[in-house]
Every structure is written in structure tokens, then in C-alpha cells.
C-alpha atoms as a PDB file:
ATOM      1  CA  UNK A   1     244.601  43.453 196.427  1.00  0.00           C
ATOM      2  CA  UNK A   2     247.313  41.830 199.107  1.00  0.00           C
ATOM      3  CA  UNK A   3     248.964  44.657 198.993  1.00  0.00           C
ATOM      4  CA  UNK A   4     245.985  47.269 200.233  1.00  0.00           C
ATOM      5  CA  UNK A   5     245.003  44.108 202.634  1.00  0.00           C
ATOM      6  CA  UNK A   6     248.346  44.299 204.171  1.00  0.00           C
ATOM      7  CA  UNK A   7     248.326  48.527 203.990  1.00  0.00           C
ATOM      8  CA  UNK A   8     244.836  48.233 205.689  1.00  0.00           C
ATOM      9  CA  UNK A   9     246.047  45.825 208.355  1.00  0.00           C
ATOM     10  CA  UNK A  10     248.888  48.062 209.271  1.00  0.00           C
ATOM     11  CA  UNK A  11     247.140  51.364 209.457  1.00  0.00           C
ATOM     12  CA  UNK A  12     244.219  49.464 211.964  1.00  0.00           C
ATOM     13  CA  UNK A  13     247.165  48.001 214.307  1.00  0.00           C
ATOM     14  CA  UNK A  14     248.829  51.945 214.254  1.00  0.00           C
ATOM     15  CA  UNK A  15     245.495  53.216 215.192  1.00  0.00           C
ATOM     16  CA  UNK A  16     244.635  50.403 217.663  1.00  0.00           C
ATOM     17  CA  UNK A  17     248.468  51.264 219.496  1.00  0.00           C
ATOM     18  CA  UNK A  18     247.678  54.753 219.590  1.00  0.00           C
ATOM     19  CA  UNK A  19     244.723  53.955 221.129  1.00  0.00           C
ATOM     20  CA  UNK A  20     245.993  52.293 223.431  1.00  0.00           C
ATOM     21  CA  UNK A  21     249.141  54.250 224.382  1.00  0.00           C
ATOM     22  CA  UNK A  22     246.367  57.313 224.833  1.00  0.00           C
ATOM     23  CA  UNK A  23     244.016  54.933 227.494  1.00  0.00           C
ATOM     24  CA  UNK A  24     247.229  53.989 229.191  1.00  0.00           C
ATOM     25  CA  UNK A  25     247.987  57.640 229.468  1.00  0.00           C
ATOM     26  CA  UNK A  26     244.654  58.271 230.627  1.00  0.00           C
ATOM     27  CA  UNK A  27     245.309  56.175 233.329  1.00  0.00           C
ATOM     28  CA  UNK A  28     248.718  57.348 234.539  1.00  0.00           C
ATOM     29  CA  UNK A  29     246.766  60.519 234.951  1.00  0.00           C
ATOM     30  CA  UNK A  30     243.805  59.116 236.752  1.00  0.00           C
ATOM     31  CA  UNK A  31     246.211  57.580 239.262  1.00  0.00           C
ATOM     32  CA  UNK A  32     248.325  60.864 239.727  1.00  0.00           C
ATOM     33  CA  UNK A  33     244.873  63.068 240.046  1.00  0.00           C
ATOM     34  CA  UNK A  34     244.206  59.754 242.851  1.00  0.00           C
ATOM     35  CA  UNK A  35     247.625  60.191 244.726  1.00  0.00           C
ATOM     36  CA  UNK A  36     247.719  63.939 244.615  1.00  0.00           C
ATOM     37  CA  UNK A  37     244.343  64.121 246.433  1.00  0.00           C
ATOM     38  CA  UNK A  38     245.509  61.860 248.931  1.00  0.00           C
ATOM     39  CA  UNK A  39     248.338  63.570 249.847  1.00  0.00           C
ATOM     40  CA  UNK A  40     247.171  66.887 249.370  1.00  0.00           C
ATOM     41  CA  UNK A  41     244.217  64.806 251.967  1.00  0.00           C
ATOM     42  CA  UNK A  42     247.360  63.445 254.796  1.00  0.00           C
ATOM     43  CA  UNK A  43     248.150  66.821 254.876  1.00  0.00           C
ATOM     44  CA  UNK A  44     245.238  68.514 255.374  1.00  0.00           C
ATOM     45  CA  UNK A  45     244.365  66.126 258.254  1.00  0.00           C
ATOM     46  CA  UNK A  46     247.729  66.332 259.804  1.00  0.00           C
ATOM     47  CA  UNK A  47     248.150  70.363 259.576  1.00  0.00           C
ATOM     48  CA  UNK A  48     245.292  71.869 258.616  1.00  0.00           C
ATOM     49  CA  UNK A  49     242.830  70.449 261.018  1.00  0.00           C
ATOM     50  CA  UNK A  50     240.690  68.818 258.568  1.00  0.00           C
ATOM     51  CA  UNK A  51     238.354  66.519 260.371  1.00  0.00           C
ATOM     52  CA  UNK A  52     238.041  63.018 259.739  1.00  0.00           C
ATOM     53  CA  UNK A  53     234.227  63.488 258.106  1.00  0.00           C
ATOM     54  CA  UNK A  54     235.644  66.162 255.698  1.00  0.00           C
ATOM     55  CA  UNK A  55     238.478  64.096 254.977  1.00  0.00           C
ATOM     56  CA  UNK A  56     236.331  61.355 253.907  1.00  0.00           C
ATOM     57  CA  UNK A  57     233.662  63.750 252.061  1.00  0.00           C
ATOM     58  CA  UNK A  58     236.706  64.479 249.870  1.00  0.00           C
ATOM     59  CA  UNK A  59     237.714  61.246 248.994  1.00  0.00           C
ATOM     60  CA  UNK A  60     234.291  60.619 248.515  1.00  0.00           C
ATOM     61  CA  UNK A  61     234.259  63.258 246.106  1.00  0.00           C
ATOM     62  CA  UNK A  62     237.573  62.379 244.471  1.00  0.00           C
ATOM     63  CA  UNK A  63     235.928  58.982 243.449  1.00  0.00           C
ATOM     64  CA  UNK A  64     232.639  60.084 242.111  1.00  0.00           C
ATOM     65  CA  UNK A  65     234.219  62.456 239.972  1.00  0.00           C
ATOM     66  CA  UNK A  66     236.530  60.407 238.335  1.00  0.00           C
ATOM     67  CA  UNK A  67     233.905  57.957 238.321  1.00  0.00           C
ATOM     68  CA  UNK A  68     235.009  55.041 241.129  1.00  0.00           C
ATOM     69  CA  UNK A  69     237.452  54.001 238.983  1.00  0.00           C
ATOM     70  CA  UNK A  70     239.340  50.457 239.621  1.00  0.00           C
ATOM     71  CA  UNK A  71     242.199  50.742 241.551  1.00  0.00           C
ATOM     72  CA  UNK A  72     241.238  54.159 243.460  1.00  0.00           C
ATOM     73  CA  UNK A  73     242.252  52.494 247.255  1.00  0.00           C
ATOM     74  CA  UNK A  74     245.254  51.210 246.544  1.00  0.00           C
ATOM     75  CA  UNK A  75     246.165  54.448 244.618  1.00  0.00           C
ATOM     76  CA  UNK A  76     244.536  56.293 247.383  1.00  0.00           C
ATOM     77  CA  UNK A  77     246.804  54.779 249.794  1.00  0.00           C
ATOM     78  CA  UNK A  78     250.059  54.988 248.058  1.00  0.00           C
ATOM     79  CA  UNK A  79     249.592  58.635 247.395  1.00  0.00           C
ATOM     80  CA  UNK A  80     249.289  59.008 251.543  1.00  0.00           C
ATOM     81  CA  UNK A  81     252.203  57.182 252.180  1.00  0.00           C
ATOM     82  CA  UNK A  82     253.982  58.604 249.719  1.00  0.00           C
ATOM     83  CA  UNK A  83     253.121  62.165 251.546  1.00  0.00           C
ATOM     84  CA  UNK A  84     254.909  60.863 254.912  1.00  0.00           C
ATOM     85  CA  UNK A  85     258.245  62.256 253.446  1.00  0.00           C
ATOM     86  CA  UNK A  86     256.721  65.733 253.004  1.00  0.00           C
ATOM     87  CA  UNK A  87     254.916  65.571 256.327  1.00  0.00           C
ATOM     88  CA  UNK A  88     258.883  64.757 258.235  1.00  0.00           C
ATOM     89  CA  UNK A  89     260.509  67.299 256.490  1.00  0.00           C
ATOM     90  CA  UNK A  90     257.166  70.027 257.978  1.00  0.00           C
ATOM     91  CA  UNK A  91     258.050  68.332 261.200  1.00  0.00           C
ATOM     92  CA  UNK A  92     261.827  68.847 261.366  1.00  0.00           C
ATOM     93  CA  UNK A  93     261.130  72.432 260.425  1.00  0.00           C
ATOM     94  CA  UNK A  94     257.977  72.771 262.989  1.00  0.00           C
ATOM     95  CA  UNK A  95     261.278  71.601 265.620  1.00  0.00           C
ATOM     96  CA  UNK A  96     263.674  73.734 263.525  1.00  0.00           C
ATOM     97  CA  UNK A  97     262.107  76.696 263.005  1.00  0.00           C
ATOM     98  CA  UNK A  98     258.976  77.179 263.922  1.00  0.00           C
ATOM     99  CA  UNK A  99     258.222  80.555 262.471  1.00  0.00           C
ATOM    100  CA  UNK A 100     259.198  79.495 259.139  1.00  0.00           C
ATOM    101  CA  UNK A 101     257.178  76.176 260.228  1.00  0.00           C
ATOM    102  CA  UNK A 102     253.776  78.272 260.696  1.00  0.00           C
ATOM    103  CA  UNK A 103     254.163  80.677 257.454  1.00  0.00           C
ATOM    104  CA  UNK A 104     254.321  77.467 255.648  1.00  0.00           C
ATOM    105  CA  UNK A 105     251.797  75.854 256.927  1.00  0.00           C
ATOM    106  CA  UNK A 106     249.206  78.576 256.993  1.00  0.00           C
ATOM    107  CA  UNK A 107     249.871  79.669 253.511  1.00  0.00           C
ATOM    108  CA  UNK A 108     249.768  75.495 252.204  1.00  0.00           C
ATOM    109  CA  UNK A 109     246.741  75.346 254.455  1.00  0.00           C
ATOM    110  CA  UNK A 110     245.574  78.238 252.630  1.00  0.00           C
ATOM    111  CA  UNK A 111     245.913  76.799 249.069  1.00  0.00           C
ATOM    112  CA  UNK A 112     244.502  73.711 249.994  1.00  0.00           C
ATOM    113  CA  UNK A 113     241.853  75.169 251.453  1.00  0.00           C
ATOM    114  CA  UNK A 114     240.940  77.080 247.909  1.00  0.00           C
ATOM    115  CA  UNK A 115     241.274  73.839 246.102  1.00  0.00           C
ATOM    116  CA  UNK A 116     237.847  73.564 243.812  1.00  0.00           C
ATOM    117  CA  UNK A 117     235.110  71.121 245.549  1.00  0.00           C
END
């Protein structure tokens, strides 16, 4: 009887790991959907003209559907600092070559725009 005890106990700390590896996936996901939107947000606002009550509709949006999770600002706000590289590299090309800088922009502006709601 020890011996299924001990079989049992080891089979319900496997499953409870799993399950826990798989939430603690769930949540690197969650936080890379959350810093994605905000920089696909920073550059939006910076390039594409978004205006600031469309920029926060979307975040508004961002949060209800991944239902206000814990965390979102802070994940929010790494994810559009984290865009500031992207959004020097668009500006030394705007100075650069601004023909190049325009195609860029107008087809990322595009893509973002066509982003589901």
C-alpha cells in the first residue's frame, strides 16, 4: 500500500508542475500580447497619427479582453519603452532617407491599421 501511496504522491506533484509550468506560460504570453500592443500603440501615436482618445480606446480594449489582468501597466509601459529603439532607428532613416522613411511608414501604418479591434 506505501508503495501506490508514494506512486500516487508522485504522479499528483508531476501533474501539479505541469500545471504550473502551463499557467506560468500563460502568463509569459499575456505579458508579450501586453507589450506588443503597447508598442505596436507608441508607434501608432508617434507615426501614424493615432490620437490620444484612440490610443487609449485601445488600451482600453487590450485590458478588457485579456480580462484586466494584474500587472497590465507596468507591462504596458515596458512594452512602450521598449519600442523607443524601433522608433530611433524610423527617425535616423526619416533623416537618412526619407523616401525609404515614408514607404515604411505608410505600409507599417497600414498593417497596424488592419490589426483586428
Amino acid at each position: 500500500m506505501h508503495r501506490w501511496r508514494s506512486l500516487l504522491f508522485s504522479c499528483c506533484l508531476v501533474t501539479n508542475t505541469a500545471t504550473a509550468a502551463s499557467l506560468d506560460e500563460r502568463d509569459g504570453v499575456r505579458v508579450a500580447a501586453i507589450q506588443a500592443a503597447a508598442a505596436n500603440a507608441r508607434f501608432a501615436s508617434k507615426f501614424c497619427m493615432l490620437p490620444p482618445a484612440k490610443l487609449f480606446a485601445y488600451k482600453a480594449m487590450v485590458r478588457a479582453r485579456l480580462g484586466d489582468p494584474p500587472g497590465f501597466e507596468s507591462d504596458w509601459e515596458q512594452g512602450w519603452w521598449r519600442e523607443q529603439e524601433t522608433i530611433a532607428g524610423y527617425e535616423k532613416l526619416r533623416a537618412e532617407k526619407p523616401n525609404l522613411f515614408a514607404s515604411d511608414v505608410r505600409a507599417a501604418c497600414a498593417e497596424l491599421i488592419a490589426l483586428p479591434r
